[in-house]
N, C-alpha and C. Protein backbone atom coordinates (compact mmCIF):
# COMPACT_ATOMS: atom_id res chain seq x y z
N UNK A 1 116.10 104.48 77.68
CA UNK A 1 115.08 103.46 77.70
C UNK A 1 113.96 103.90 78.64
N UNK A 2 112.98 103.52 78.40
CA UNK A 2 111.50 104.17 79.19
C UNK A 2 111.27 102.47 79.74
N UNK A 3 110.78 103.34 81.03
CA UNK A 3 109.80 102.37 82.15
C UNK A 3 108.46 102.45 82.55
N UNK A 4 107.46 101.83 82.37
CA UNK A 4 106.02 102.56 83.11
C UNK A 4 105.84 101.73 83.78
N UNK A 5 105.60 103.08 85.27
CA UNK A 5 104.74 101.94 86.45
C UNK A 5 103.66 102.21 86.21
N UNK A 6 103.09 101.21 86.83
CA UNK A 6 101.75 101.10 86.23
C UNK A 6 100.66 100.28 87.55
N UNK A 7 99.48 101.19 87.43
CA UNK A 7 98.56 100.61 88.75
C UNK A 7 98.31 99.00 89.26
N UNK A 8 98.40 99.01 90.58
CA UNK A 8 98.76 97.74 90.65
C UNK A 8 97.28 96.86 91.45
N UNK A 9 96.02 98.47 91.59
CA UNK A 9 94.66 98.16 92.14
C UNK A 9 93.94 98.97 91.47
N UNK A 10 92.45 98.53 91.41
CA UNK A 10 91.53 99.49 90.50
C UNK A 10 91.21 100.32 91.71
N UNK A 11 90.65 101.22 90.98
CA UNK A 11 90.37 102.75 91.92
C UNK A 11 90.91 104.00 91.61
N UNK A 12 90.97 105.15 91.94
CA UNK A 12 90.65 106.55 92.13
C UNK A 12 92.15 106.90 92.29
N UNK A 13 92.86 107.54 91.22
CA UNK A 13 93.91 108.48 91.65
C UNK A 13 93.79 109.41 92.92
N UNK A 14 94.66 108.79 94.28
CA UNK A 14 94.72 109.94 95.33
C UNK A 14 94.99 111.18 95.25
N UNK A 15 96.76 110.93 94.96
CA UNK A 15 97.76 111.78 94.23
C UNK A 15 98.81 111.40 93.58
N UNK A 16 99.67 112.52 93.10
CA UNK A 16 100.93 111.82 92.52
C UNK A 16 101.94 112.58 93.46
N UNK A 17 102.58 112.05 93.53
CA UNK A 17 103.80 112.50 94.68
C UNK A 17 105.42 112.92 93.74
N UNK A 18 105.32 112.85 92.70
CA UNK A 18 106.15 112.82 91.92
C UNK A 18 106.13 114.09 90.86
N UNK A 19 106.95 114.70 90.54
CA UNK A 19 106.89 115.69 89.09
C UNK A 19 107.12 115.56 88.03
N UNK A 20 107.12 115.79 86.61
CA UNK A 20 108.34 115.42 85.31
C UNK A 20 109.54 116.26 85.86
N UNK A 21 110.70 115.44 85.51
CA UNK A 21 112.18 115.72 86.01
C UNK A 21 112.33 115.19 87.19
N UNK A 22 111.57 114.58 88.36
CA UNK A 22 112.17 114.24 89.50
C UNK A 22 113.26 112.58 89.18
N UNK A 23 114.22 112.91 90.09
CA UNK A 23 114.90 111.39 89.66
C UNK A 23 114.15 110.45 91.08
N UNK A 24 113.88 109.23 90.78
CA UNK A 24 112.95 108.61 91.63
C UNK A 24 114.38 106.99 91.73
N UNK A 25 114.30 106.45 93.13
CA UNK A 25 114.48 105.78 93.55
C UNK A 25 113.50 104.24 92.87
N UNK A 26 114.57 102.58 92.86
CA UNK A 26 113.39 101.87 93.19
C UNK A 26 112.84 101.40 94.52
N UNK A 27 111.51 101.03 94.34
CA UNK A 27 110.86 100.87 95.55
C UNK A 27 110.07 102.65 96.27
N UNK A 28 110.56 103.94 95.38
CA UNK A 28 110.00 104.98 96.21
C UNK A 28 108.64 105.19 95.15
N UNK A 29 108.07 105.45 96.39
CA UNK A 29 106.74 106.06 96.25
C UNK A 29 106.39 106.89 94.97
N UNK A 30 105.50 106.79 94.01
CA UNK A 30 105.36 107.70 92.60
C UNK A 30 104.08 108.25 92.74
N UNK A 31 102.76 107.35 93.11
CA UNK A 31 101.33 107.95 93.08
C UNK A 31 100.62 106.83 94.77
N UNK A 32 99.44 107.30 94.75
CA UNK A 32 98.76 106.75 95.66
C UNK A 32 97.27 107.07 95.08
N UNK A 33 96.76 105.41 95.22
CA UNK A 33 95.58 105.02 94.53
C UNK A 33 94.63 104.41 95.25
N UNK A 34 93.51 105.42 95.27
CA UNK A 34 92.18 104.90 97.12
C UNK A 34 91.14 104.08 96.26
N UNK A 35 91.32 102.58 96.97
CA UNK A 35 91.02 101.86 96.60
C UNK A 35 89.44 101.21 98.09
N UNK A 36 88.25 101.73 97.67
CA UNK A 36 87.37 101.14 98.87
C UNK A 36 87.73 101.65 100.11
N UNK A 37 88.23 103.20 99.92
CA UNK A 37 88.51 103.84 101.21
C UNK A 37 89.95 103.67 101.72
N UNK A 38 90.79 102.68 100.90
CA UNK A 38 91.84 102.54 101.70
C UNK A 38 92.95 102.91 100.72
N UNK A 39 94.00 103.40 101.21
CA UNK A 39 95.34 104.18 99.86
C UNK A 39 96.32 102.87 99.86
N UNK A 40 96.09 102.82 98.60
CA UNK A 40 97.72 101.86 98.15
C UNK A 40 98.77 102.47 96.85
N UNK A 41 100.07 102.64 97.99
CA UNK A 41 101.03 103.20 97.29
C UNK A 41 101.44 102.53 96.29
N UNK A 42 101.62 103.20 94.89
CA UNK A 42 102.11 103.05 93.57
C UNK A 42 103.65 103.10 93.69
N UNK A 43 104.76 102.20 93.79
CA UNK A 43 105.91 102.42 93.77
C UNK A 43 106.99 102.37 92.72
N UNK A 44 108.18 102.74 92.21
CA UNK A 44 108.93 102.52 90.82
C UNK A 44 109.54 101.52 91.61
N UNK A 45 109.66 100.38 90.12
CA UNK A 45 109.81 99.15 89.87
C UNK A 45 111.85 99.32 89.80
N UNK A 46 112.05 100.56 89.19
CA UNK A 46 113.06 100.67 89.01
C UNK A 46 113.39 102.34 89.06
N UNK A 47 114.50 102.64 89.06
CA UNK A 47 115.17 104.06 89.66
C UNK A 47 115.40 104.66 88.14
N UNK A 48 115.03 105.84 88.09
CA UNK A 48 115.19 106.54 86.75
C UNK A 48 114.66 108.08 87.19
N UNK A 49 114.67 108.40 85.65
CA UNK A 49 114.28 110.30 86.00
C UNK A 49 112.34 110.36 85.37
N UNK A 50 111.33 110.65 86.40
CA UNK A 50 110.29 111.14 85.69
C UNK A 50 109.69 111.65 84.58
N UNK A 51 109.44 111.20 83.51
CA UNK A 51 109.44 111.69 81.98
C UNK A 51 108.03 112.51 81.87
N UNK A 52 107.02 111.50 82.08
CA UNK A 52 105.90 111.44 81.95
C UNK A 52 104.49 111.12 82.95
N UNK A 53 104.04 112.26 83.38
CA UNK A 53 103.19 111.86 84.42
C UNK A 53 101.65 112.05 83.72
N UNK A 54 101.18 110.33 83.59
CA UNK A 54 99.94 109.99 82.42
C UNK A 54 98.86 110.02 83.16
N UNK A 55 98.71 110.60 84.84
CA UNK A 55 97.52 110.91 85.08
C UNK A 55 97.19 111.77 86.36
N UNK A 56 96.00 112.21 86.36
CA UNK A 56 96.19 113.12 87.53
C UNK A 56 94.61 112.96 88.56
N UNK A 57 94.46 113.69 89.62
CA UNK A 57 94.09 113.52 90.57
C UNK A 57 92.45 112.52 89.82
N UNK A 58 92.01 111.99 90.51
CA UNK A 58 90.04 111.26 90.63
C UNK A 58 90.16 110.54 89.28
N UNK A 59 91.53 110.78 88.50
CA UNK A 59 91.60 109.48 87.39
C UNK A 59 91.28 108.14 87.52
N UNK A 60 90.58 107.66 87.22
CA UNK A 60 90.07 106.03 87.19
C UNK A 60 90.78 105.03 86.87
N UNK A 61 91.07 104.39 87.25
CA UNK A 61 92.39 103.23 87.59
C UNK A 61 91.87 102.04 87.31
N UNK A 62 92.42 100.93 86.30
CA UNK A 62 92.34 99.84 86.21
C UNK A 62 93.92 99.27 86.62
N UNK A 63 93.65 97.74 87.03
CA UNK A 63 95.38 97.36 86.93
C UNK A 63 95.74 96.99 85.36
N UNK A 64 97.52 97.58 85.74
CA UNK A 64 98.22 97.26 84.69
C UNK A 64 98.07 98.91 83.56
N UNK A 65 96.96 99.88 84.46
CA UNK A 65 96.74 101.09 83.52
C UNK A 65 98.44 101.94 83.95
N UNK A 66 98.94 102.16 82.79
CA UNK A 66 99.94 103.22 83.18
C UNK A 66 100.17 104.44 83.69
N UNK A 67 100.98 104.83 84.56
CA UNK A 67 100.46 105.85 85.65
C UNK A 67 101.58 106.99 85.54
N UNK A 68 102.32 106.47 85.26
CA UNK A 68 104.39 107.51 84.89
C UNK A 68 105.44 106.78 84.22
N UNK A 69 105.71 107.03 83.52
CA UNK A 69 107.01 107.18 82.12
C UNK A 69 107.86 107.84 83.06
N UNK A 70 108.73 106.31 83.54
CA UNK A 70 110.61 106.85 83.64
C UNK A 70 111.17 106.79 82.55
N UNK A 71 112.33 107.46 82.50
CA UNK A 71 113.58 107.23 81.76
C UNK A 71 114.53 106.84 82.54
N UNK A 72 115.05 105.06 82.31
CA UNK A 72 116.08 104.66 82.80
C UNK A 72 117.37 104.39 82.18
């Protein structure tokens, strides 16, 4: 079954802290998104393995835009 977290502020891909294949914790850290100068961490909602990483660095961020495809 697939999960996407997904941005939770508009703004600017920082980074992604995450790879395809990493197994990720919930609550750990996946991307970080600079929002008006200030970073707000993107976290998984739920614990699974990294499938899909749907964006990368100065990507433009709306909320609710999808950011990584777990497989849980």
């Amino acid at each position: 079954m697939e999960h996407k977290v997904n941005a939770t502020m508009p703004g600017l891909v920082a980074r992604v802290v995450v790879n395809e294949g990493d197994k990720v914790n919930e609550g750990q850290e996946v991307a970080v998104i600079n929002c008006m100068k200030t970073e707000i961490s993107v976290t998984a909602e739920k614990a699974g393995a990294v499938k899909k990483i749907l964006v990368k660095e100065w990507d433009e961020m709306q909320v609710g835009d999808p950011m990584v495809v777990l497989e849980i």
